[in-house]
Protein backbone atom coordinates (compact mmCIF):
# COMPACT_ATOMS: atom_id res chain seq x y z
CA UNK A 1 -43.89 -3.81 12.67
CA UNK A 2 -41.38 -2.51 10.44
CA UNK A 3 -38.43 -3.18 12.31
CA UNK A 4 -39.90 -6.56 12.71
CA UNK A 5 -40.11 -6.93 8.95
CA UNK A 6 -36.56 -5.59 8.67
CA UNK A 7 -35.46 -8.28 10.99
CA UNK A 8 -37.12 -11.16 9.26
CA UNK A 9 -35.39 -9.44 5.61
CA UNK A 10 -32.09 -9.54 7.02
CA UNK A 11 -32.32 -13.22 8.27
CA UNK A 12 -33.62 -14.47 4.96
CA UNK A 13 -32.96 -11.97 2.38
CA UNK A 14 -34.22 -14.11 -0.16
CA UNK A 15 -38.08 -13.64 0.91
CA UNK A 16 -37.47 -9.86 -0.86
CA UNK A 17 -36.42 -11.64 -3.95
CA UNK A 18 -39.34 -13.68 -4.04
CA UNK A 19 -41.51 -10.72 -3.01
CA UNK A 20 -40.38 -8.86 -5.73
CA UNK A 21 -41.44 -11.47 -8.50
CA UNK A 22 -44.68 -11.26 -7.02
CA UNK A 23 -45.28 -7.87 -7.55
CA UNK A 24 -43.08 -7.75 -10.96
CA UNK A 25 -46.43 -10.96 -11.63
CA UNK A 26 -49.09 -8.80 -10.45
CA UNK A 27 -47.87 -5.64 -12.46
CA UNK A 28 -47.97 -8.60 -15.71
CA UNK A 29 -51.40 -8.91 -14.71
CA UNK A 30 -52.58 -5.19 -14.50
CA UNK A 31 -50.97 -4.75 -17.95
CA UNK A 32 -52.49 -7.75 -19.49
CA UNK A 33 -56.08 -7.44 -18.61
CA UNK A 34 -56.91 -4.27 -20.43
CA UNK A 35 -55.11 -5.43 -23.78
CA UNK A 36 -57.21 -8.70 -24.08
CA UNK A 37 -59.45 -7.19 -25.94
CA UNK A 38 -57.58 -5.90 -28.48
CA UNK A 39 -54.84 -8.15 -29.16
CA UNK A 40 -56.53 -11.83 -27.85
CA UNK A 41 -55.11 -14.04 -25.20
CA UNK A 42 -52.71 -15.66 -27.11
CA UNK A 43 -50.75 -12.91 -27.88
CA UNK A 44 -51.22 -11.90 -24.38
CA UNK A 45 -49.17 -14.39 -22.98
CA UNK A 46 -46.08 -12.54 -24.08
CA UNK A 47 -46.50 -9.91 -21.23
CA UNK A 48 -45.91 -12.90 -18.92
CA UNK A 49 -43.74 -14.05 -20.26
CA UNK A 50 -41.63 -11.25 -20.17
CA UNK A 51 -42.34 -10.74 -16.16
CA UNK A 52 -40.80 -13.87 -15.97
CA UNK A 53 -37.48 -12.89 -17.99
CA UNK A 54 -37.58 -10.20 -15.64
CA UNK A 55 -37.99 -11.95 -12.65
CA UNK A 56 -35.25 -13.86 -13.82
CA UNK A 57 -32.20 -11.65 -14.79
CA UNK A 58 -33.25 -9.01 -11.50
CA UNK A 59 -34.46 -11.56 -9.14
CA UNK A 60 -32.50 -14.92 -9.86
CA UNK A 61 -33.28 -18.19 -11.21
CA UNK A 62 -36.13 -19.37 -7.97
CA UNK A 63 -37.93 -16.12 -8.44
CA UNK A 64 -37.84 -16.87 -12.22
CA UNK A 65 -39.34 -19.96 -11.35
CA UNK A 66 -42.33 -18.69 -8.86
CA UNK A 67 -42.78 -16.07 -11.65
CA UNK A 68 -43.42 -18.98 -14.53
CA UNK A 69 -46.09 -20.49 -11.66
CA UNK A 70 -47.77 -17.62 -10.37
CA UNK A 71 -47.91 -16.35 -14.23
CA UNK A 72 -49.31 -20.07 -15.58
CA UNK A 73 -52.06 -19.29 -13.29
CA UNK A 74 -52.49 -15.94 -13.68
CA UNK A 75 -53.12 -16.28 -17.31
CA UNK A 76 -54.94 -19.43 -16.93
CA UNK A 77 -57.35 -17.51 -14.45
CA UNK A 78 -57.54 -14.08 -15.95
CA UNK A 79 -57.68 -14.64 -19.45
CA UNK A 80 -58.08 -18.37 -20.99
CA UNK A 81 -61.77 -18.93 -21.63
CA UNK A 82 -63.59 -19.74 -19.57
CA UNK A 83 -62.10 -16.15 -17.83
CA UNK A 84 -61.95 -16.37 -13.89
CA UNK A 85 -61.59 -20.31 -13.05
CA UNK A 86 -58.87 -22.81 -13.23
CA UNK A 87 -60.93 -25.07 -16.35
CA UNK A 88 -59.41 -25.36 -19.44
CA UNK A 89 -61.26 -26.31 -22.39
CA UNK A 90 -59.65 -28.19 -25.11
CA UNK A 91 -58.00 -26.14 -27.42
CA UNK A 92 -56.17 -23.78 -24.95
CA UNK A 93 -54.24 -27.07 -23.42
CA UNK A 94 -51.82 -26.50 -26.66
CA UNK A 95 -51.05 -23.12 -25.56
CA UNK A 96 -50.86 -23.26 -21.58
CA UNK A 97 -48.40 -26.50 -21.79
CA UNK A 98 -46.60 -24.26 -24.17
CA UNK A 99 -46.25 -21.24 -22.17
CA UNK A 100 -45.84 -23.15 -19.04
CA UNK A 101 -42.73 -24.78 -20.86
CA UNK A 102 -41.58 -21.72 -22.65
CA UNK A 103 -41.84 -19.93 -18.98
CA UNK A 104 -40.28 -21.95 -17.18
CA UNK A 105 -37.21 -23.08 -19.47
CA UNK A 106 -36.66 -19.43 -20.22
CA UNK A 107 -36.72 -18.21 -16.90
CA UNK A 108 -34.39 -20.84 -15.68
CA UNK A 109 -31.74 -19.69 -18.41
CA UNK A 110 -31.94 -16.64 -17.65
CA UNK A 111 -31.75 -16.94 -13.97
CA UNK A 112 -28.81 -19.03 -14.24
CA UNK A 113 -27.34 -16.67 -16.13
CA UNK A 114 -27.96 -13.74 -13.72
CA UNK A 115 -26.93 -15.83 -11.00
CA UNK A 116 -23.59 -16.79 -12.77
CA UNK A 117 -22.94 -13.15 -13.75
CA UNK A 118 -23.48 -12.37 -9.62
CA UNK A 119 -21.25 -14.72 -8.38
CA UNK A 120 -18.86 -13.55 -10.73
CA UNK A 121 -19.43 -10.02 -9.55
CA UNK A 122 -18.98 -10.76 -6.19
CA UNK A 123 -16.08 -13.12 -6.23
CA UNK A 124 -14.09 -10.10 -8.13
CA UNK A 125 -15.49 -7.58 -5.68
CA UNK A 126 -14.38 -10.06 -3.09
CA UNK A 127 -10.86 -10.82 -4.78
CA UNK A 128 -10.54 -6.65 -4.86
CA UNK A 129 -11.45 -6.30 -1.23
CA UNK A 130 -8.99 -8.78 0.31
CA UNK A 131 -5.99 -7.45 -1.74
CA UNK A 132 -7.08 -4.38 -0.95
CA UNK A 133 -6.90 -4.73 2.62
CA UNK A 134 -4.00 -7.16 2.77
CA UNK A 135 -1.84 -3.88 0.65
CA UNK A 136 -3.32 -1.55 3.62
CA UNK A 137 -2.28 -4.11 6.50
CA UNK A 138 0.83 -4.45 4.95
CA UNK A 139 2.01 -0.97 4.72
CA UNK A 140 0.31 0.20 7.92
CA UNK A 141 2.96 -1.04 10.66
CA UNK A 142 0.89 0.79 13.88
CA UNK A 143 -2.37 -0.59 15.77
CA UNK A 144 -4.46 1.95 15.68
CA UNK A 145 -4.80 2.49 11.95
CA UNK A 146 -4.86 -1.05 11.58
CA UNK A 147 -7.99 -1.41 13.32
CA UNK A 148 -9.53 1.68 11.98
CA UNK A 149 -8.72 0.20 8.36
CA UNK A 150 -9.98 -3.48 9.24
CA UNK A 151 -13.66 -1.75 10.79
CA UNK A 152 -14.06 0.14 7.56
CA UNK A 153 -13.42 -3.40 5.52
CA UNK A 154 -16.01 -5.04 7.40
CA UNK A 155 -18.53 -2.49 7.28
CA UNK A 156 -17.38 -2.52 3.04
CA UNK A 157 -17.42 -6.61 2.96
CA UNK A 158 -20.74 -6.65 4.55
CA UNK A 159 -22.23 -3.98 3.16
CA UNK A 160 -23.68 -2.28 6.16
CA UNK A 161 -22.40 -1.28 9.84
CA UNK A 162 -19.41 -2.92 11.95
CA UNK A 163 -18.12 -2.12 15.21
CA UNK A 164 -15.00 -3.38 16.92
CA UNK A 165 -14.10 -4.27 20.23
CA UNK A 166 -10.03 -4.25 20.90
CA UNK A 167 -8.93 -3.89 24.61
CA UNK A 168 -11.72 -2.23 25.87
CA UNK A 169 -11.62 0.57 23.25
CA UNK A 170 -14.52 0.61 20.98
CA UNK A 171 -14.14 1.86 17.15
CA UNK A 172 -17.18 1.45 14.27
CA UNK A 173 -17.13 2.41 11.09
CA UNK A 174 -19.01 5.84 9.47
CA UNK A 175 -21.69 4.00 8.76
CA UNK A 176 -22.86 3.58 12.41
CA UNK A 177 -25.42 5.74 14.13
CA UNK A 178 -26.12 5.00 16.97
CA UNK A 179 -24.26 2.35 19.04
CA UNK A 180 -26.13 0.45 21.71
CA UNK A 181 -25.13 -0.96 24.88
CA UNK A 182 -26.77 -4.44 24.45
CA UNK A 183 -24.32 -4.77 21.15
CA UNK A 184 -21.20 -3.60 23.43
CA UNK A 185 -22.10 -6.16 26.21
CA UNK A 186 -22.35 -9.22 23.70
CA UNK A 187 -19.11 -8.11 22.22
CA UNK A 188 -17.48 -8.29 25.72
CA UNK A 189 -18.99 -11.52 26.27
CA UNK A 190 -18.07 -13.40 22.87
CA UNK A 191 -15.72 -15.85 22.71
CA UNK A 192 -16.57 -17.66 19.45
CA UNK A 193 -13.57 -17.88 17.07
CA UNK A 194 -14.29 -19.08 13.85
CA UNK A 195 -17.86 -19.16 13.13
CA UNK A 196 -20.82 -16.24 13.81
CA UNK A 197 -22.60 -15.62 17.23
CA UNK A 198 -25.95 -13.97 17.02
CA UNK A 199 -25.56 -10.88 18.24
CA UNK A 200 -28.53 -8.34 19.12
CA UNK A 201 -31.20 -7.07 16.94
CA UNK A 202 -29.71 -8.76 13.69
CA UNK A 203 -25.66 -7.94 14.56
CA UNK A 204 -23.46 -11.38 13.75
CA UNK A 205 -20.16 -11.19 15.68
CA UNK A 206 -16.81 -13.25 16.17
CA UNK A 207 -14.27 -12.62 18.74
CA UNK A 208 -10.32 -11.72 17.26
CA UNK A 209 -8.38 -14.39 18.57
CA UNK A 210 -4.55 -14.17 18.22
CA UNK A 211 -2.03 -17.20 18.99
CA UNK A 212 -4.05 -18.25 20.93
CA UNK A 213 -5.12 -15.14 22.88
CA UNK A 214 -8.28 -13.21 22.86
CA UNK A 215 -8.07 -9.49 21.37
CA UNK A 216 -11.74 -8.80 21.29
CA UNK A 217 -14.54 -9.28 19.42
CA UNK A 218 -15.81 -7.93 16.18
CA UNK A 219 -19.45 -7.31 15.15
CA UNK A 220 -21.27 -6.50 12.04
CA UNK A 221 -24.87 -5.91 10.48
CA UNK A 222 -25.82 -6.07 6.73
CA UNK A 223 -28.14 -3.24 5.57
CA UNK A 224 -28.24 -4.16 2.14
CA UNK A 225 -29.79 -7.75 1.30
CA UNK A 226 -28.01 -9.75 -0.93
CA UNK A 227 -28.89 -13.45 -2.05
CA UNK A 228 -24.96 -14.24 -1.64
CA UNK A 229 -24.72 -14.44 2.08
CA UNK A 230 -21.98 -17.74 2.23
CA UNK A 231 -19.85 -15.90 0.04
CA UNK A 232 -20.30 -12.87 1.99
CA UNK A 233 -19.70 -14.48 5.04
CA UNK A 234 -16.19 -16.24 3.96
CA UNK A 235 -15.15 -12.68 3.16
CA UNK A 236 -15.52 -11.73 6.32
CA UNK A 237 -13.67 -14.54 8.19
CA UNK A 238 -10.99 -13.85 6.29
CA UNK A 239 -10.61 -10.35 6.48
CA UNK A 240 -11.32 -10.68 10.12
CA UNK A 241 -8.40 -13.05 10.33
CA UNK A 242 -5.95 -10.78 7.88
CA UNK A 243 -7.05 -7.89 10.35
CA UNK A 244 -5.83 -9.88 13.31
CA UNK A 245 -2.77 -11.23 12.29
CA UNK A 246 -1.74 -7.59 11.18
CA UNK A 247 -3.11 -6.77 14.67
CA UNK A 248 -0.62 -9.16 16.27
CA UNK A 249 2.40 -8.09 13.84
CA UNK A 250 2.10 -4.64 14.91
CA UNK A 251 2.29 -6.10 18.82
CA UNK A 252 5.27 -8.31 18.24
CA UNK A 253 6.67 -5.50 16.36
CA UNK A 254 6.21 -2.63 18.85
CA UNK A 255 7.18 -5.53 21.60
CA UNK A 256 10.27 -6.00 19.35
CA UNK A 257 11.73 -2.36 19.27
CA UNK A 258 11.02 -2.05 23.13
CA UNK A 259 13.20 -5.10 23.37
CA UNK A 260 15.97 -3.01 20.72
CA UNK A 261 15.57 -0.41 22.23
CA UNK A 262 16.17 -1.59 25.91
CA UNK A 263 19.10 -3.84 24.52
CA UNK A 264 20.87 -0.39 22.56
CA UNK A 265 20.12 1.62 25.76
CA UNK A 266 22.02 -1.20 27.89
CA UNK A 267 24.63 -1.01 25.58
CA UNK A 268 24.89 2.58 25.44
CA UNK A 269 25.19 2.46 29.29
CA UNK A 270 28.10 0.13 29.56
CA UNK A 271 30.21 1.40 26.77
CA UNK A 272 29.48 5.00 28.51
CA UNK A 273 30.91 3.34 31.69
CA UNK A 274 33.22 1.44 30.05
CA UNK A 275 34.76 4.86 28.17
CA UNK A 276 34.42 7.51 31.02
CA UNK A 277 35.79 5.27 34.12
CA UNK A 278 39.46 6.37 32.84
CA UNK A 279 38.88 9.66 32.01
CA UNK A 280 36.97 10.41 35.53
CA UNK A 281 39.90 8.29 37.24
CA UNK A 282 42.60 10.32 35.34
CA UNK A 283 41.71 14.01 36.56
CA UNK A 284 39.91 12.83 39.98
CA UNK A 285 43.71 10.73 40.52
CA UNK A 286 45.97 14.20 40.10
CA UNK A 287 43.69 16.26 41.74
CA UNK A 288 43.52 13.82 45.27
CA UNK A 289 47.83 13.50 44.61
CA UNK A 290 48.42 17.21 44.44
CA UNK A 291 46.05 18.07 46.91
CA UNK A 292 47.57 15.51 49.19
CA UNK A 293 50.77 16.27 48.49
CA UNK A 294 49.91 20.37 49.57
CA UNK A 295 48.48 19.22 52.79
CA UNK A 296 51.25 16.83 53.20
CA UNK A 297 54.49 18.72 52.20
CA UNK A 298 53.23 22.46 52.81
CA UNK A 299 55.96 23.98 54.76
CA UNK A 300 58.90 21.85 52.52
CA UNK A 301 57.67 22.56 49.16
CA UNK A 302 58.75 25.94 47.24
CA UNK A 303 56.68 28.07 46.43
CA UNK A 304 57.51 27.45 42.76
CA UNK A 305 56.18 23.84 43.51
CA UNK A 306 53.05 24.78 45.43
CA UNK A 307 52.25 27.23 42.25
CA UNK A 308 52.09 24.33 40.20
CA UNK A 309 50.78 21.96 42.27
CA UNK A 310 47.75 24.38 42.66
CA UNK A 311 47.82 24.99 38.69
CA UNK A 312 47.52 21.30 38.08
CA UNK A 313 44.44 21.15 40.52
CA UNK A 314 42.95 24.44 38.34
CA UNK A 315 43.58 22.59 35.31
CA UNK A 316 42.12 19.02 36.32
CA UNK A 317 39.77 20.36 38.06
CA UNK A 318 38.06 22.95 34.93
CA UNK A 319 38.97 18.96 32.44
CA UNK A 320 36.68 17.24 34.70
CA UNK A 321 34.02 19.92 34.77
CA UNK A 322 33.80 19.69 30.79
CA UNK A 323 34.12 16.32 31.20
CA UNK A 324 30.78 16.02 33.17
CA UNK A 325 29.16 18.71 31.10
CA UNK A 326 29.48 16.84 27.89
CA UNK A 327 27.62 14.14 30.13
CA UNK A 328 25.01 16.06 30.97
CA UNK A 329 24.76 17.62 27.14
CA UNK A 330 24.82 14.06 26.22
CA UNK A 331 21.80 13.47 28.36
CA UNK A 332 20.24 16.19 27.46
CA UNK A 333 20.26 15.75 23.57
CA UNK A 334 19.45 12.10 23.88
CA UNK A 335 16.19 12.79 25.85
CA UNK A 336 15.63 15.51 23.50
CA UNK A 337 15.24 17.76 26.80
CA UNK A 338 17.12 20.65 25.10
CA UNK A 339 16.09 24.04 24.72
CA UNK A 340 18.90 26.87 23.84
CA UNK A 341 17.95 30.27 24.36
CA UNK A 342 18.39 31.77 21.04
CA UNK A 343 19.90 35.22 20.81
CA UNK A 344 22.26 37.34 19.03
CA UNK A 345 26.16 37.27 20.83
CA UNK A 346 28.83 38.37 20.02
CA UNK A 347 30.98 35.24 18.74
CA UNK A 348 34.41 37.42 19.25
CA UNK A 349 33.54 37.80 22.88
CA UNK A 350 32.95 34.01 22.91
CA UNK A 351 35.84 32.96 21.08
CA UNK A 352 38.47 35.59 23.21
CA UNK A 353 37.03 33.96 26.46
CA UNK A 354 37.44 30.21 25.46
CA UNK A 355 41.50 30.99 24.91
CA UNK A 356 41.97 32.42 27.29
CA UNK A 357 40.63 29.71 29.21
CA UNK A 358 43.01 27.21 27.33
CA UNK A 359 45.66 28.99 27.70
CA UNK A 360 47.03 26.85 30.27
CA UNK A 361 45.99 23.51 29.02
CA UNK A 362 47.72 24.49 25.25
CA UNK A 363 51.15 23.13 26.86
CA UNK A 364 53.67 24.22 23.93
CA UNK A 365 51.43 24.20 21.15
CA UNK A 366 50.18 27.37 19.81
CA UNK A 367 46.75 28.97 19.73
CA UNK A 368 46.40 31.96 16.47
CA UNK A 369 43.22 33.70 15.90
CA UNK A 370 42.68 35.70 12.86
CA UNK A 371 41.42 39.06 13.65
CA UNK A 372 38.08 40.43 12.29
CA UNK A 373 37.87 44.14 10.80
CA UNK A 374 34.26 44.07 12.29
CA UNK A 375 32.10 42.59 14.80
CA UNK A 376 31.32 39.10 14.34
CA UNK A 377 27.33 38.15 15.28
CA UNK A 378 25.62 35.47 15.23
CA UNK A 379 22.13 33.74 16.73
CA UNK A 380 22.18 30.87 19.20
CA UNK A 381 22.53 30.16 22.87
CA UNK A 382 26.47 31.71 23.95
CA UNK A 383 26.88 29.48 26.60
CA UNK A 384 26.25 26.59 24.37
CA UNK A 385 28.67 27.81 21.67
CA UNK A 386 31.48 28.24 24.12
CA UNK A 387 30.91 24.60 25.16
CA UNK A 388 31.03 23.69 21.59
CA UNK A 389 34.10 25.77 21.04
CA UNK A 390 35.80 24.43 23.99
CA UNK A 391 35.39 20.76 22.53
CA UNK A 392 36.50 21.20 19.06
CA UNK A 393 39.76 23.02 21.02
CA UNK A 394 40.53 20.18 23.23
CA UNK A 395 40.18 17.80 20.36
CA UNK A 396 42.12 19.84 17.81
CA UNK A 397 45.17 20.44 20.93
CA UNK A 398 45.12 16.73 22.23
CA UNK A 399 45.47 15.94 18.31
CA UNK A 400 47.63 18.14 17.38
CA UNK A 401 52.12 17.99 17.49
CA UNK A 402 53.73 19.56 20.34
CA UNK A 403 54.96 22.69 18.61
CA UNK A 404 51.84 22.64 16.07
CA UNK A 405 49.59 25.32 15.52
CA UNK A 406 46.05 25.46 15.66
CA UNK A 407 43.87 28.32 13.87
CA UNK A 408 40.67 29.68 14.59
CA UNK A 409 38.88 32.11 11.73
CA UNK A 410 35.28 33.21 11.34
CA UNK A 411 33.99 35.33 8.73
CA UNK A 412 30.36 35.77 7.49
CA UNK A 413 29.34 33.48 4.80
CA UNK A 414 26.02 34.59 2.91
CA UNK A 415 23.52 34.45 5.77
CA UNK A 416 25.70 32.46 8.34
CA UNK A 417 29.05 32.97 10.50
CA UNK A 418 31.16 30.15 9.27
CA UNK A 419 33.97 29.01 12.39
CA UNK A 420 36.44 27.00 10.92
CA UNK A 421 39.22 25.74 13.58
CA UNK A 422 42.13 24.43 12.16
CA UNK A 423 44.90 22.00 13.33
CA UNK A 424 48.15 20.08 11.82
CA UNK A 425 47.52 16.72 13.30
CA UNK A 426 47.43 13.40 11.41
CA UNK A 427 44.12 14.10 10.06
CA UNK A 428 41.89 11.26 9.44
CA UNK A 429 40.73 8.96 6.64
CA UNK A 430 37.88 10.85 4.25
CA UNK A 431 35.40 8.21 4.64
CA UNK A 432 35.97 8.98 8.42
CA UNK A 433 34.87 12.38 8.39
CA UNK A 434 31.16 11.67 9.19
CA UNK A 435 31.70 9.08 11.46
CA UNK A 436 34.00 11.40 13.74
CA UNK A 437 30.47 13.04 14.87
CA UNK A 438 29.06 9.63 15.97
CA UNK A 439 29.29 8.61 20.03
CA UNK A 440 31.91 6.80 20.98
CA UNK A 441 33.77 6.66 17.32
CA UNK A 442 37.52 7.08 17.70
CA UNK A 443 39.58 7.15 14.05
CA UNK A 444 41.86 4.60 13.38
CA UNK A 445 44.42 6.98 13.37
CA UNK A 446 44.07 7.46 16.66
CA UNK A 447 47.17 6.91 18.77
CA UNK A 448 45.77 4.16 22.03
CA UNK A 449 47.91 6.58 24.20
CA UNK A 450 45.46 9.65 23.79
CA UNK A 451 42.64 9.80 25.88
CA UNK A 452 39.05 10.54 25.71
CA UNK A 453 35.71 8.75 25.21
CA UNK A 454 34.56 9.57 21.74
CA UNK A 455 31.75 12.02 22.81
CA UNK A 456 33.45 15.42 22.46
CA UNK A 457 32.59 16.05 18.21
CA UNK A 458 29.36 14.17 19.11
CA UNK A 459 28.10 16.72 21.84
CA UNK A 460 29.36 19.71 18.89
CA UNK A 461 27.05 18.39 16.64
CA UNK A 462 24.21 17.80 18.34
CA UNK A 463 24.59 21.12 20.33
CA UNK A 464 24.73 23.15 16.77
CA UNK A 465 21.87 21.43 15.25
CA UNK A 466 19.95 22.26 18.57
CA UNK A 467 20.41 25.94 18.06
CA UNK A 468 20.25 25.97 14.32
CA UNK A 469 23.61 25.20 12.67
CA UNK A 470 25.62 23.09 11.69
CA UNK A 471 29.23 21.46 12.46
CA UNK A 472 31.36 19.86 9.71
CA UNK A 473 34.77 18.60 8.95
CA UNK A 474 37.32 18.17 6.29
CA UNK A 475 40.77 17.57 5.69
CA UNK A 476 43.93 20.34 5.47
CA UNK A 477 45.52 21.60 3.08
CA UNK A 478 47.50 18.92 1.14
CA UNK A 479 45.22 16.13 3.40
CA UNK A 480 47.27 17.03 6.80
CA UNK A 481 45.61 18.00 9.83
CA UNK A 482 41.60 18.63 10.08
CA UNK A 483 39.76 21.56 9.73
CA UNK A 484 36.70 21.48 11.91
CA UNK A 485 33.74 23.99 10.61
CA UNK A 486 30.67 25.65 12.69
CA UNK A 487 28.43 27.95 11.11
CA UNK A 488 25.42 29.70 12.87
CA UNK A 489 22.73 32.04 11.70
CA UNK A 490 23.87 35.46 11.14
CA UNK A 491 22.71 37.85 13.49
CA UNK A 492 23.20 40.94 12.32
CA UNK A 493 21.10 40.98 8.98
């Protein structure tokens, strides 16, 4: 019975208005009879009349109205003589037409006046609720939140419970208890757009329908009555309809950076190819001539010329090896698949290993180290480091003048080993010097003679940051040459 009565309240929520000037009447009633004796009938009349201004400025003007009725009679039947039937005798017809007038113009004032003040209220709470929401779906750019922000509104607009149905995925608002399968099957099965379906036990709901495509299907139940319910129910078209839209931005956007994203990836791959087919062809093309030419010319070849026939196949050979390391570093990094084993080396070790290495790849350019008093430590992966080392050498050689120098130093700086290597090349523009770390980026200085696809300072300073550093650069001394600087975590603090 009482979910019956709840059922019939929340399809006409106006029979609780007029309920309630019923009772506000019979209160009247229980107040009035016991104070006819004392104060007389005609001053009686006031209680009514006051049940109806209350009627009217709770209730509304129609209660107001059923109020100045049931009152009239009330009055009439309670207390004009003679008490307990509807006859009037002559000199009370003055005073019923009176209060019966008085009553009813009254109550209709004051109704109106309640029911302007309401509509006010609500189209402000309305106006507040809409910019609300269209703020929050314009600064939330991601589906989910979206939809948990547009389920909330409804359950707010409507003042009650709402539930949303997006691609199969359910969400409802706090206010829910218990969701029921009857109310999840009608939401699958909806497929009116712009005005309500009658849902289950007193749900309305409206399917989400985006250019032209069906998203799913919203559903929500008032718990509170109110009088307003057109007003109510515009609200909720519309923020149904802001809700969607900002449903269907977040798709085209999302759809939109796959699309970016696919496009920079493409690009990425061809200027990769486009930059690495030389510098594969260019070691791959003296190691295949020298070895041929060994194979070929064995026994006529001096030994002087075998030697360095064999060097220049240990030389090409350990270039291409970097080469496809910074490739897979590269690969690595981008797919954020790297994980250096941080530990505390020796950096001495590392840097007396990586010259020697480039010893034979220096050609007549020089390679100075300044000595350290004391051990130099610091925290990162050593392998790593010597990869990074190797590639700020071959950039600062290939860059530098045949008879230049270039200068390694590393001291301790606070709480870090600082690495500086220095050469005496051209040096590059200072609004270059952060755009030499970026793929691909060659310096406009850069003579079209010298090889190389733009990833070696790239791979440095994304190798660094992996382990916890940091690679910089700046000019030389008097704006010649560049000065290249790594720093790591100390390691011996």
């Amino acid at each position: 019975m009482r979910a019956y009565t709840q059922s019939v309240i929340r399809r006409h929520p106006r029979l609780s208005t007029y309920g309630a000037a019923v009772v506000v009447v019979v209160i009247a009633n229980l107040v009035a009879l016991p104070l006819d004796h004392w104060l007389g009938y005609a001053r009686v009349s006031m209680i009514f009349l006051a049940a109806v201004l209350i009627s009217a400025v709770k209730l509304g003007s129609g209660p107001a109205y059923l109020a100045s009725i049931l009152g009239f009679f009330s009055y009439n039947f309670y207390l004009v003589e003679p008490q307990f039937t509807l006859g009037i005798e002559s000199e009370d017809y003055l005073i019923l037409l009176v209060f019966i007038a008085v009553a009813m113009l009254t109550g209709g004032l004051a109704g109106r006046v309640r029911d302007e003040a309401s509509r006010s209220l609500n189209r402000a709470r309305t106006t507040s609720v809409l910019f609300q929401a269209g703020r929050d779906f314009a600064a939330l750019g991601d589906e989910a939140p979206i939809a948990e922000r547009l389920v909330e509104g409804l359950a707010e607009a409507a003042q009650g419970e709402a539930v949303l149905l997006i691609d199969g995925r359910v969400r409802q608002s706090q206010s829910v208890m218990t969701l029921e399968p009857a109310l999840i099957e009608a939401l699958e099965a909806c497929q009116t757009t712009g005005v309500l379906a009658p849902g289950p036990d007193g749900w309305r709901l409206r399917a989400l329908l985006a250019e032209g495509r069906r998203l799913g299907a919203a559903a929500w139940r008032p718990t509170i009555v109110t009088i307003e319910e057109a007003d109510q129910s515009r609200l909720i078209h519309v923020l149904i309809d802001m809700g969607t839209t900002a449903i269907a931005r977040s798709r085209l956007s999302q759809a939109w950076a796959e699309i970016e994203a696919r496009e920079r990836t493409e690009s990425l791959r061809n200027a990769l190819l486009s930059s690495i087919s030389h510098d594969l062809r260019t070691p791959l093309a003296a190691i295949l001539a020298s070895a041929s030419s060994l194979r070929t010319f064995r026994g006529v070849f001096e030994p002087e010329v075998q030697d360095d026939l064999l060097d220049t196949i240990t030389e090409e050979t350990e270039r291409l090896n970097a080469f496809v390391g910074n490739l897979l570093s590269m690969t690595r990094l981008e797919a954020t698949a790297l994980s250096p084993q941080s530990a505390a080396f020796d950096v001495s070790e590392a840097l007396d290993r990586t010259l020697r290495r480039y010893e034979r790849r220096k050609g007549s350019r020089q390679l100075a180290m300044t000595p350290s008093a004391h051990p130099l430590i610091a925290l990162g992966d050593p392998i790593l480091f010597e990869q990074v080392l190797g590639n700020v050498l071959d950039n600062a050689l290939r860059f530098s003048p045949e008879d230049g120098v270039v200068t390694i130093a590393a001291r301790y700086e606070g709480n870090v080993l600082a690495i500086d290597v220095m050469d005496q090349g051209s040096g590059v523009p200072e609004n270059e010097l952060e755009l030499i770390f970026n793929k691909f980026y060659r310096s406009s200085t850069t003579r079209e003679t010298l090889q190389g696809a733009g990833l070696g300072l790239s791979i440095v300073r994304g190798l660094m940051e992996a382990m916890g550093g940091s690679a910089v650069a700046r000019l030389g001394e008097q704006g010649r040459g560049l000065i290249v600087r790594l720093q790591l975590p100390r390691g011996d603090s």
